[in-house]
C-alpha atoms as a PDB file:
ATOM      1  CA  UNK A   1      71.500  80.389  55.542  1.00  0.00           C
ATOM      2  CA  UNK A   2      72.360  83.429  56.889  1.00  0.00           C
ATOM      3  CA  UNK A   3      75.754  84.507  58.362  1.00  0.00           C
ATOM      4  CA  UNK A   4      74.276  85.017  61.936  1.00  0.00           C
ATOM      5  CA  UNK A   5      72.694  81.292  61.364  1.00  0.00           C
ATOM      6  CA  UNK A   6      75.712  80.039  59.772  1.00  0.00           C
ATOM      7  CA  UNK A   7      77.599  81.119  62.959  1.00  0.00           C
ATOM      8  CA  UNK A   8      75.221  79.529  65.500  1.00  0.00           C
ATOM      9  CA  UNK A   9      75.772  76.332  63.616  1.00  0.00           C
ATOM     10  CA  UNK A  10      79.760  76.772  63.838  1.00  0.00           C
ATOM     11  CA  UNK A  11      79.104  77.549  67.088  1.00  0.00           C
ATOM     12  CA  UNK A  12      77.207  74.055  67.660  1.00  0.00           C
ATOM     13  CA  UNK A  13      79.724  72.173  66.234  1.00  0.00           C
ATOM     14  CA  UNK A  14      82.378  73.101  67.760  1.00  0.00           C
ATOM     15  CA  UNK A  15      80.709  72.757  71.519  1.00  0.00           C
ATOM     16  CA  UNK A  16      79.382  69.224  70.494  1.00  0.00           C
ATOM     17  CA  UNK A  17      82.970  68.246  69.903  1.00  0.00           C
ATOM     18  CA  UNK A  18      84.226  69.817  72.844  1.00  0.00           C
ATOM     19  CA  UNK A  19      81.484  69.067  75.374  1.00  0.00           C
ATOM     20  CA  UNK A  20      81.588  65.220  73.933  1.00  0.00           C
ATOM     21  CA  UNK A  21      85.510  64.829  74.586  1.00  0.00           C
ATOM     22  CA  UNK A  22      86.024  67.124  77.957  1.00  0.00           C
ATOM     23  CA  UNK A  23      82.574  67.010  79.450  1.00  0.00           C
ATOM     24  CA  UNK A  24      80.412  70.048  80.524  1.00  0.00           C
ATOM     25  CA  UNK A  25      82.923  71.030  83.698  1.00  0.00           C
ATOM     26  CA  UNK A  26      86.158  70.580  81.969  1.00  0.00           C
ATOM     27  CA  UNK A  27      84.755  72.959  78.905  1.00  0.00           C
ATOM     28  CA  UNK A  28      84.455  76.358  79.251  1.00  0.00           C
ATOM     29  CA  UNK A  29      82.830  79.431  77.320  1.00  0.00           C
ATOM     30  CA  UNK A  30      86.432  80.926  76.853  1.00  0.00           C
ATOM     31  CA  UNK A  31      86.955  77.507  75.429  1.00  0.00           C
ATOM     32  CA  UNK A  32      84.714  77.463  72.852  1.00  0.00           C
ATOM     33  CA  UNK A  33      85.042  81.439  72.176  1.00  0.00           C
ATOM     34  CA  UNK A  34      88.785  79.794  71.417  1.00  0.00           C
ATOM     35  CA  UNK A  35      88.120  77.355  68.945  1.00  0.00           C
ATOM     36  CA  UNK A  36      85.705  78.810  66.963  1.00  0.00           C
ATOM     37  CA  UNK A  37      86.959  82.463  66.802  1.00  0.00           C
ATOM     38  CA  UNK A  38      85.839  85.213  67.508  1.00  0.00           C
ATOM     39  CA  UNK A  39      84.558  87.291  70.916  1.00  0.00           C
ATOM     40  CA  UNK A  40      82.700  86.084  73.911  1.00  0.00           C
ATOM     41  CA  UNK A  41      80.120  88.775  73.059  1.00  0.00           C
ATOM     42  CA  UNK A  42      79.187  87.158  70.198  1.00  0.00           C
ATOM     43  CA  UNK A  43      79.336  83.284  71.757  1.00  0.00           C
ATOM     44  CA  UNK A  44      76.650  84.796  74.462  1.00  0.00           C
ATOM     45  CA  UNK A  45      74.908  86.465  71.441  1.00  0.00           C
ATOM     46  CA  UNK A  46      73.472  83.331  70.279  1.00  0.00           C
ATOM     47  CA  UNK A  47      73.497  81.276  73.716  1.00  0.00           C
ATOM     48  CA  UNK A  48      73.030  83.149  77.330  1.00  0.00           C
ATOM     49  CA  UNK A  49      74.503  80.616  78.942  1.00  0.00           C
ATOM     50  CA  UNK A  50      76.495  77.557  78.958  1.00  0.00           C
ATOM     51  CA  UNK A  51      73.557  75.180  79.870  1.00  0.00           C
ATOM     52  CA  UNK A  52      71.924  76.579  77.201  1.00  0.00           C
ATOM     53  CA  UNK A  53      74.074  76.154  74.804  1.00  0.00           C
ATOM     54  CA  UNK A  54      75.065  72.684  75.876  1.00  0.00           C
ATOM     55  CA  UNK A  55      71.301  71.429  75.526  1.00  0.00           C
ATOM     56  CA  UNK A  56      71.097  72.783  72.164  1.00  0.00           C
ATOM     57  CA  UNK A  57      74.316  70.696  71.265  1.00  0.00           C
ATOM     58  CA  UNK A  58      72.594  67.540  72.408  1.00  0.00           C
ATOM     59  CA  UNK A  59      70.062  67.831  70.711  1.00  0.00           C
ATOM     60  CA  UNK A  60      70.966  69.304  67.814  1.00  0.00           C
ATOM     61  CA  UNK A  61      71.364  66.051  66.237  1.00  0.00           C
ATOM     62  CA  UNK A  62      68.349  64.693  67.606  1.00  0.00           C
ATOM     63  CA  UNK A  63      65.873  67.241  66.169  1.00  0.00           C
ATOM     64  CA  UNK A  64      67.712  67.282  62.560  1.00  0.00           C
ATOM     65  CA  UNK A  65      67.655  63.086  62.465  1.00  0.00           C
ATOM     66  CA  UNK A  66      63.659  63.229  63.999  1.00  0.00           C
ATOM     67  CA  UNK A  67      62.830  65.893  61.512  1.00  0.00           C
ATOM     68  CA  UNK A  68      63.412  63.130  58.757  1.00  0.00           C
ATOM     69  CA  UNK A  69      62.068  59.998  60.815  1.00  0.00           C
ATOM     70  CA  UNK A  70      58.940  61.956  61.622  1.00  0.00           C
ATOM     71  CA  UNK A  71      57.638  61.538  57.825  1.00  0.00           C
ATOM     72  CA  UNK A  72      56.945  58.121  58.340  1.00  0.00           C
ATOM     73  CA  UNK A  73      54.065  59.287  60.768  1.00  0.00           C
ATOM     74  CA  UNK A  74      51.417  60.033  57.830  1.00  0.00           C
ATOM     75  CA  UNK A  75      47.911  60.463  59.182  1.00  0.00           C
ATOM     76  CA  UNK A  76      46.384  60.310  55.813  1.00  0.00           C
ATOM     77  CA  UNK A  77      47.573  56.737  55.321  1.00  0.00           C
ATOM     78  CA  UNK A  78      45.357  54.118  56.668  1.00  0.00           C
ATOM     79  CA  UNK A  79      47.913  51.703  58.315  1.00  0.00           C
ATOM     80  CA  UNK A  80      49.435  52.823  61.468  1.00  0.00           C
ATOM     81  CA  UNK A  81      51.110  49.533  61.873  1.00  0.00           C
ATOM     82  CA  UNK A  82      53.040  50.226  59.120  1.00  0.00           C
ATOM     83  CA  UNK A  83      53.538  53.847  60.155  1.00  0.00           C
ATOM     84  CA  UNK A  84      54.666  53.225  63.526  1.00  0.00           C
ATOM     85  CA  UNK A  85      56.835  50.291  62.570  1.00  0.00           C
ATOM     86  CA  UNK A  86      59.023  52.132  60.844  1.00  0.00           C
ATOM     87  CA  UNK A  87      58.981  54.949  62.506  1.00  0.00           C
ATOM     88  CA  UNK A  88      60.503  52.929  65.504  1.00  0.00           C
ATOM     89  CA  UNK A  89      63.002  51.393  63.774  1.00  0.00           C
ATOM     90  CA  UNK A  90      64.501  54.789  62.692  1.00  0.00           C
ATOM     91  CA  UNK A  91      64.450  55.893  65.815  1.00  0.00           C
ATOM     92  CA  UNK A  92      65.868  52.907  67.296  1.00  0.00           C
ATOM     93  CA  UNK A  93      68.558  51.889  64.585  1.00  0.00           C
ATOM     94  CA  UNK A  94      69.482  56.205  65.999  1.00  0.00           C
ATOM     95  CA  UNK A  95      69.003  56.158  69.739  1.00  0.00           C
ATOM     96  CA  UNK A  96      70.537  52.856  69.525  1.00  0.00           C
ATOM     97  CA  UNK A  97      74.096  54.016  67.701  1.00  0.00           C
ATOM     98  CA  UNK A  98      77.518  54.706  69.488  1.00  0.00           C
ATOM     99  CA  UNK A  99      77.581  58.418  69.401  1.00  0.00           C
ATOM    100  CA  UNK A 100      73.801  58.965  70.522  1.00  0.00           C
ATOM    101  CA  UNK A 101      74.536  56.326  73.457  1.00  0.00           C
ATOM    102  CA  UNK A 102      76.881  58.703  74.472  1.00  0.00           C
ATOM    103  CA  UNK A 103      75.495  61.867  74.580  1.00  0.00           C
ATOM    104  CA  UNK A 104      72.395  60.213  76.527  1.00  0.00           C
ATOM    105  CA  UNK A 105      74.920  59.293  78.997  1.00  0.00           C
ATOM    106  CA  UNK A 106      75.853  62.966  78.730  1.00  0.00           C
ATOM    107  CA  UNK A 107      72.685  64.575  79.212  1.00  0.00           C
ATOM    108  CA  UNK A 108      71.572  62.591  82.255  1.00  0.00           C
ATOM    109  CA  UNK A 109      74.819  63.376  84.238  1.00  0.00           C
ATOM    110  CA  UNK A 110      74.436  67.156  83.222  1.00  0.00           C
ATOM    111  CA  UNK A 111      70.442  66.767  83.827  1.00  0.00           C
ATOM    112  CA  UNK A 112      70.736  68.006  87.285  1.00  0.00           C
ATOM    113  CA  UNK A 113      72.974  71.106  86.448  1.00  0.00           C
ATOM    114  CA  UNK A 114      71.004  74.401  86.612  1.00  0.00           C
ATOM    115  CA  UNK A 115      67.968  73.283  85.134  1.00  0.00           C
ATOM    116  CA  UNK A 116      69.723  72.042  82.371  1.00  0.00           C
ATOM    117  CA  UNK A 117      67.140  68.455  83.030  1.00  0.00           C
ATOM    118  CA  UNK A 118      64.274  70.854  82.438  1.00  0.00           C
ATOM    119  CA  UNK A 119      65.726  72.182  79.242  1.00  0.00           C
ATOM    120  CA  UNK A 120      66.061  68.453  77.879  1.00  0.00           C
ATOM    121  CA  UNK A 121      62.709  67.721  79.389  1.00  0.00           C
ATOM    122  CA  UNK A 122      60.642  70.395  77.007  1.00  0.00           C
ATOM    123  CA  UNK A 123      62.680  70.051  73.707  1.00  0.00           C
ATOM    124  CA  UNK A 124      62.289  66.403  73.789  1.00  0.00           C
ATOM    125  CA  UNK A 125      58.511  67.158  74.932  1.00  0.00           C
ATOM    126  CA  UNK A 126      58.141  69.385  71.986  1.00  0.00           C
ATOM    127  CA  UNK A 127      59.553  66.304  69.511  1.00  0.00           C
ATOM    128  CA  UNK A 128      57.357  63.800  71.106  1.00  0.00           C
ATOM    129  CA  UNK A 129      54.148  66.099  70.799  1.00  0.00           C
ATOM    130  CA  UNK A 130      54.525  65.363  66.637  1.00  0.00           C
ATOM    131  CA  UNK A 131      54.048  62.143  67.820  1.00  0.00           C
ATOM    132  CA  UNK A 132      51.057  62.597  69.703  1.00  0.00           C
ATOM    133  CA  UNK A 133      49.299  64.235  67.101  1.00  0.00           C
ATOM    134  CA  UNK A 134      49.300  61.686  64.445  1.00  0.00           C
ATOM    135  CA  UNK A 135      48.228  59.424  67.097  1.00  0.00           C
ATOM    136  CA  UNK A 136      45.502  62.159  67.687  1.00  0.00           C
ATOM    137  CA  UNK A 137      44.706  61.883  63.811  1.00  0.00           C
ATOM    138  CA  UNK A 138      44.453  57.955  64.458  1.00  0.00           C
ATOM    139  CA  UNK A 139      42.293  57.980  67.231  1.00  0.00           C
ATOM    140  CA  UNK A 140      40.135  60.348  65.400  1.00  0.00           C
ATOM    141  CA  UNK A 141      39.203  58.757  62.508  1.00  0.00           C
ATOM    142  CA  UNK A 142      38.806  55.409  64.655  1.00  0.00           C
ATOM    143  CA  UNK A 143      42.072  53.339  63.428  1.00  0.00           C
ATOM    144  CA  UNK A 144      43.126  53.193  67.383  1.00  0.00           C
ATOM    145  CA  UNK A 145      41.157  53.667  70.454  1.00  0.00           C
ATOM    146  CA  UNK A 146      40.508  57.231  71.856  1.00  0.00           C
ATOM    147  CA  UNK A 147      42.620  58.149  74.366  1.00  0.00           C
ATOM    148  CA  UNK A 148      44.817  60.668  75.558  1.00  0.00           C
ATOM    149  CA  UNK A 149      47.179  61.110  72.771  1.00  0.00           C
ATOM    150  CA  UNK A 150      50.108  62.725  74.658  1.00  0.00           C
ATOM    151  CA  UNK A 151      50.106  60.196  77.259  1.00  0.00           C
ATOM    152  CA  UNK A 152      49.964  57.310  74.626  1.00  0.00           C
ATOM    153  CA  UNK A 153      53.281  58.794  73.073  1.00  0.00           C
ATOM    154  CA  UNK A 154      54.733  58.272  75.710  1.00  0.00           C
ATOM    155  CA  UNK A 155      53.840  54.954  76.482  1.00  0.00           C
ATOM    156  CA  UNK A 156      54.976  54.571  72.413  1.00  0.00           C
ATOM    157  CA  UNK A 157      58.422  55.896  73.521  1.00  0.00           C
ATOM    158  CA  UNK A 158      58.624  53.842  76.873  1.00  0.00           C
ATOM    159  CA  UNK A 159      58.079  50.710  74.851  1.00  0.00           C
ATOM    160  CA  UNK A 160      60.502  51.488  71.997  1.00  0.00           C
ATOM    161  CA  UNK A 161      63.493  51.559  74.612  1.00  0.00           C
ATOM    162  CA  UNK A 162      62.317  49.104  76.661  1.00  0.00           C
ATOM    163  CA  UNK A 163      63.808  45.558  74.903  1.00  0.00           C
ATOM    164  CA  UNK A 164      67.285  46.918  73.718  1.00  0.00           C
ATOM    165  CA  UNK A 165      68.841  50.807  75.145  1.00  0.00           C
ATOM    166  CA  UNK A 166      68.754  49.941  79.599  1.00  0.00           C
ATOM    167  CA  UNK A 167      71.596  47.462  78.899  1.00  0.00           C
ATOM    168  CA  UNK A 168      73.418  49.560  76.135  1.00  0.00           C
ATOM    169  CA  UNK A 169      72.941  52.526  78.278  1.00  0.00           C
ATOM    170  CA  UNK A 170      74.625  50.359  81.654  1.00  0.00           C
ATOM    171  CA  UNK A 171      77.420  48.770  79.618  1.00  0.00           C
ATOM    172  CA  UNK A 172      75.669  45.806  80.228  1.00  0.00           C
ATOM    173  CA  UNK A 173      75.733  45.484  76.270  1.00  0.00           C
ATOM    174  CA  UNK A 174      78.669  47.155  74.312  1.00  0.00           C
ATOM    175  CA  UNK A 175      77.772  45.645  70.566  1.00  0.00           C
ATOM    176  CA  UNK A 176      75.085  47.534  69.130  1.00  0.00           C
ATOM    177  CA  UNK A 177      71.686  46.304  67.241  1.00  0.00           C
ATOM    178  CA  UNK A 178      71.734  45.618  63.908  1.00  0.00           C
ATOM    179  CA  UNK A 179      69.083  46.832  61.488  1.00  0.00           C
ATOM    180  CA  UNK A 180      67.659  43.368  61.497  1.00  0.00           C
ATOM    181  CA  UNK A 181      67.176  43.592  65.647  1.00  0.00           C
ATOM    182  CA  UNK A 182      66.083  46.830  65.910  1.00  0.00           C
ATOM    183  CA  UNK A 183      63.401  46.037  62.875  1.00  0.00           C
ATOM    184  CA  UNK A 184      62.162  43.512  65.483  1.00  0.00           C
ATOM    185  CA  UNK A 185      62.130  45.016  68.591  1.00  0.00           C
ATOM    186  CA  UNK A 186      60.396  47.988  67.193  1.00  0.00           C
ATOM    187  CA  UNK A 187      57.633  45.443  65.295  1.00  0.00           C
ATOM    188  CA  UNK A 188      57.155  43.885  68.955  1.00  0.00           C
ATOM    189  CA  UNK A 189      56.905  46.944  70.738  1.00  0.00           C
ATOM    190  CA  UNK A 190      54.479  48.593  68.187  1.00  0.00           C
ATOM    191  CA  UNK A 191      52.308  45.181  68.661  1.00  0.00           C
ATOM    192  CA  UNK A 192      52.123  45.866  72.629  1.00  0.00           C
ATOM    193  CA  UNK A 193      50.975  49.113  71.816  1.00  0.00           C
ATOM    194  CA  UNK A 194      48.392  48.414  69.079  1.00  0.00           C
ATOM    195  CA  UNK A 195      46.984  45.934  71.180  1.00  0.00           C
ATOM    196  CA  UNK A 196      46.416  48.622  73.721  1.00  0.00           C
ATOM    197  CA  UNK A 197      44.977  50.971  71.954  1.00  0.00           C
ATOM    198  CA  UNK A 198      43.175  49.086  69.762  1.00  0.00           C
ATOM    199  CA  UNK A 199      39.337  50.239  68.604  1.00  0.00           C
ATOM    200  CA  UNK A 200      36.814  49.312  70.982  1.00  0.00           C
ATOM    201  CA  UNK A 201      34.634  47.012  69.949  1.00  0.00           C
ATOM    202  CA  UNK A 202      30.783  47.113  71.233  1.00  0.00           C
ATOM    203  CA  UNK A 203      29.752  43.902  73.330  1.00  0.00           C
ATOM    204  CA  UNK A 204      26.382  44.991  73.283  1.00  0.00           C
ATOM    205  CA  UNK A 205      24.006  42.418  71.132  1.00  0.00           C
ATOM    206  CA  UNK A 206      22.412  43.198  68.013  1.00  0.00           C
ATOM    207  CA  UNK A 207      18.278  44.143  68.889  1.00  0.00           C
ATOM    208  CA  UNK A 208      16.206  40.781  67.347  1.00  0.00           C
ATOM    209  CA  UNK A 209      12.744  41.075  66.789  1.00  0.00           C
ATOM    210  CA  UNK A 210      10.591  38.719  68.704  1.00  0.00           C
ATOM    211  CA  UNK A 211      11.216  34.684  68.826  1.00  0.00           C
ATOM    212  CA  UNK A 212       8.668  32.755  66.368  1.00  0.00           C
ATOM    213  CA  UNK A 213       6.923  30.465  68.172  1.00  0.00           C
ATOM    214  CA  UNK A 214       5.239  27.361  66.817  1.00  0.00           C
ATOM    215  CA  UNK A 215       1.555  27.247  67.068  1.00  0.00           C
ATOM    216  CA  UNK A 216      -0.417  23.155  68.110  1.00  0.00           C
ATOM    217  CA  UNK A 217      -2.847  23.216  64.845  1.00  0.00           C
END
């Protein structure tokens, strides 16, 4: 790593920490600039603006944890079941943890703040399109149904969150999943989805030669 990289990462830490226990208003560029060291100059060297450099702390961890759980989509294997059901329980047993809870709560009460929901929008767009092009692989080579890949990531995603992270999210639930429910809740949400995208099967009847008929001797 280099010493300009090697700053940029101090530089994340430090933010994350700070952004995560004062919250975007109550942190402030002259903040950070104090706590890691050095000059403004250099803080806006690596990050033009606060925004910026808050979205990049969000996701920070998000990108380095994906990079990992986004070996489990293979396209050269031929079992997406398998694929996909562990690939959501990583990303459940992560989305689903204390600190990630957290900074989702973060990011949507920031989302609003000078484009900073945009900013979200296209780096988790940019994660999700891995996704959509192993299920581009799998539609290819006929294992699921062709579609439109990016739109069926999507739907992936939507399903994924849909048993277990609303009520964590609300407060509605404070005890998070074990590996055991998240296991499940991904298998049943990769089920909905393979049923939807499952091959087509042709209807149309085999072509029979003509019916014998019997002949009065």
């Amino acid at each position: 790593m280099s010493k300009s990289d090697s700053k940029r990462q101090v530089i994340l830490e430090s933010a994350y920490q700070l952004f995560r226990a004062q919250g975007f208003d109550g942190t402030s560029m002259a903040d950070i600039t104090s706590h890691v060291g050095g000059s403004k100059a250099t803080l806006y060297s690596h990050f033009p603006s606060k925004e910026e450099l808050f979205v990049e702390c969000m996701m920070a961890a998000l990108e380095n944890y994906m990079s990992d759980t986004l070996r489990h989509l293979d396209a050269s294997r031929r079992d997406p079941e398998a694929a996909l059901r562990n690939f959501g329980t990583s990303v459940l047993n992560f989305i689903c943890s204390p600190e990630q809870l957290e900074v989702r709560r973060l990011m949507i009460a920031e989302a609003a703040r000078c484009g900073s929901g945009k900013l979200f929008f296209d780096k988790i767009t940019a994660l999700r399109s891995q996704v959509s092009i192993f299920l581009a692989a799998c539609m290819e080579s006929g294992l699921l149904r062709r579609d439109d890949p990016d739109l069926a990531a999507d739907y992936l995603g939507a399903l994924l969150e849909a048993e277990i992270l609303e009520p964590l999210l609300l407060h509605v639930r404070e005890a998070a999943p074990d590996e055991k429910e998240t296991m499940l809740a991904a298998q049943r949400a990769v089920d909905a989805f393979l049923r939807a995208y499952a091959p087509t099967v042709s209807l149309q009847k085999p072509i029979q030669g003509p019916t014998p008929t019997c002949e009065t001797p």
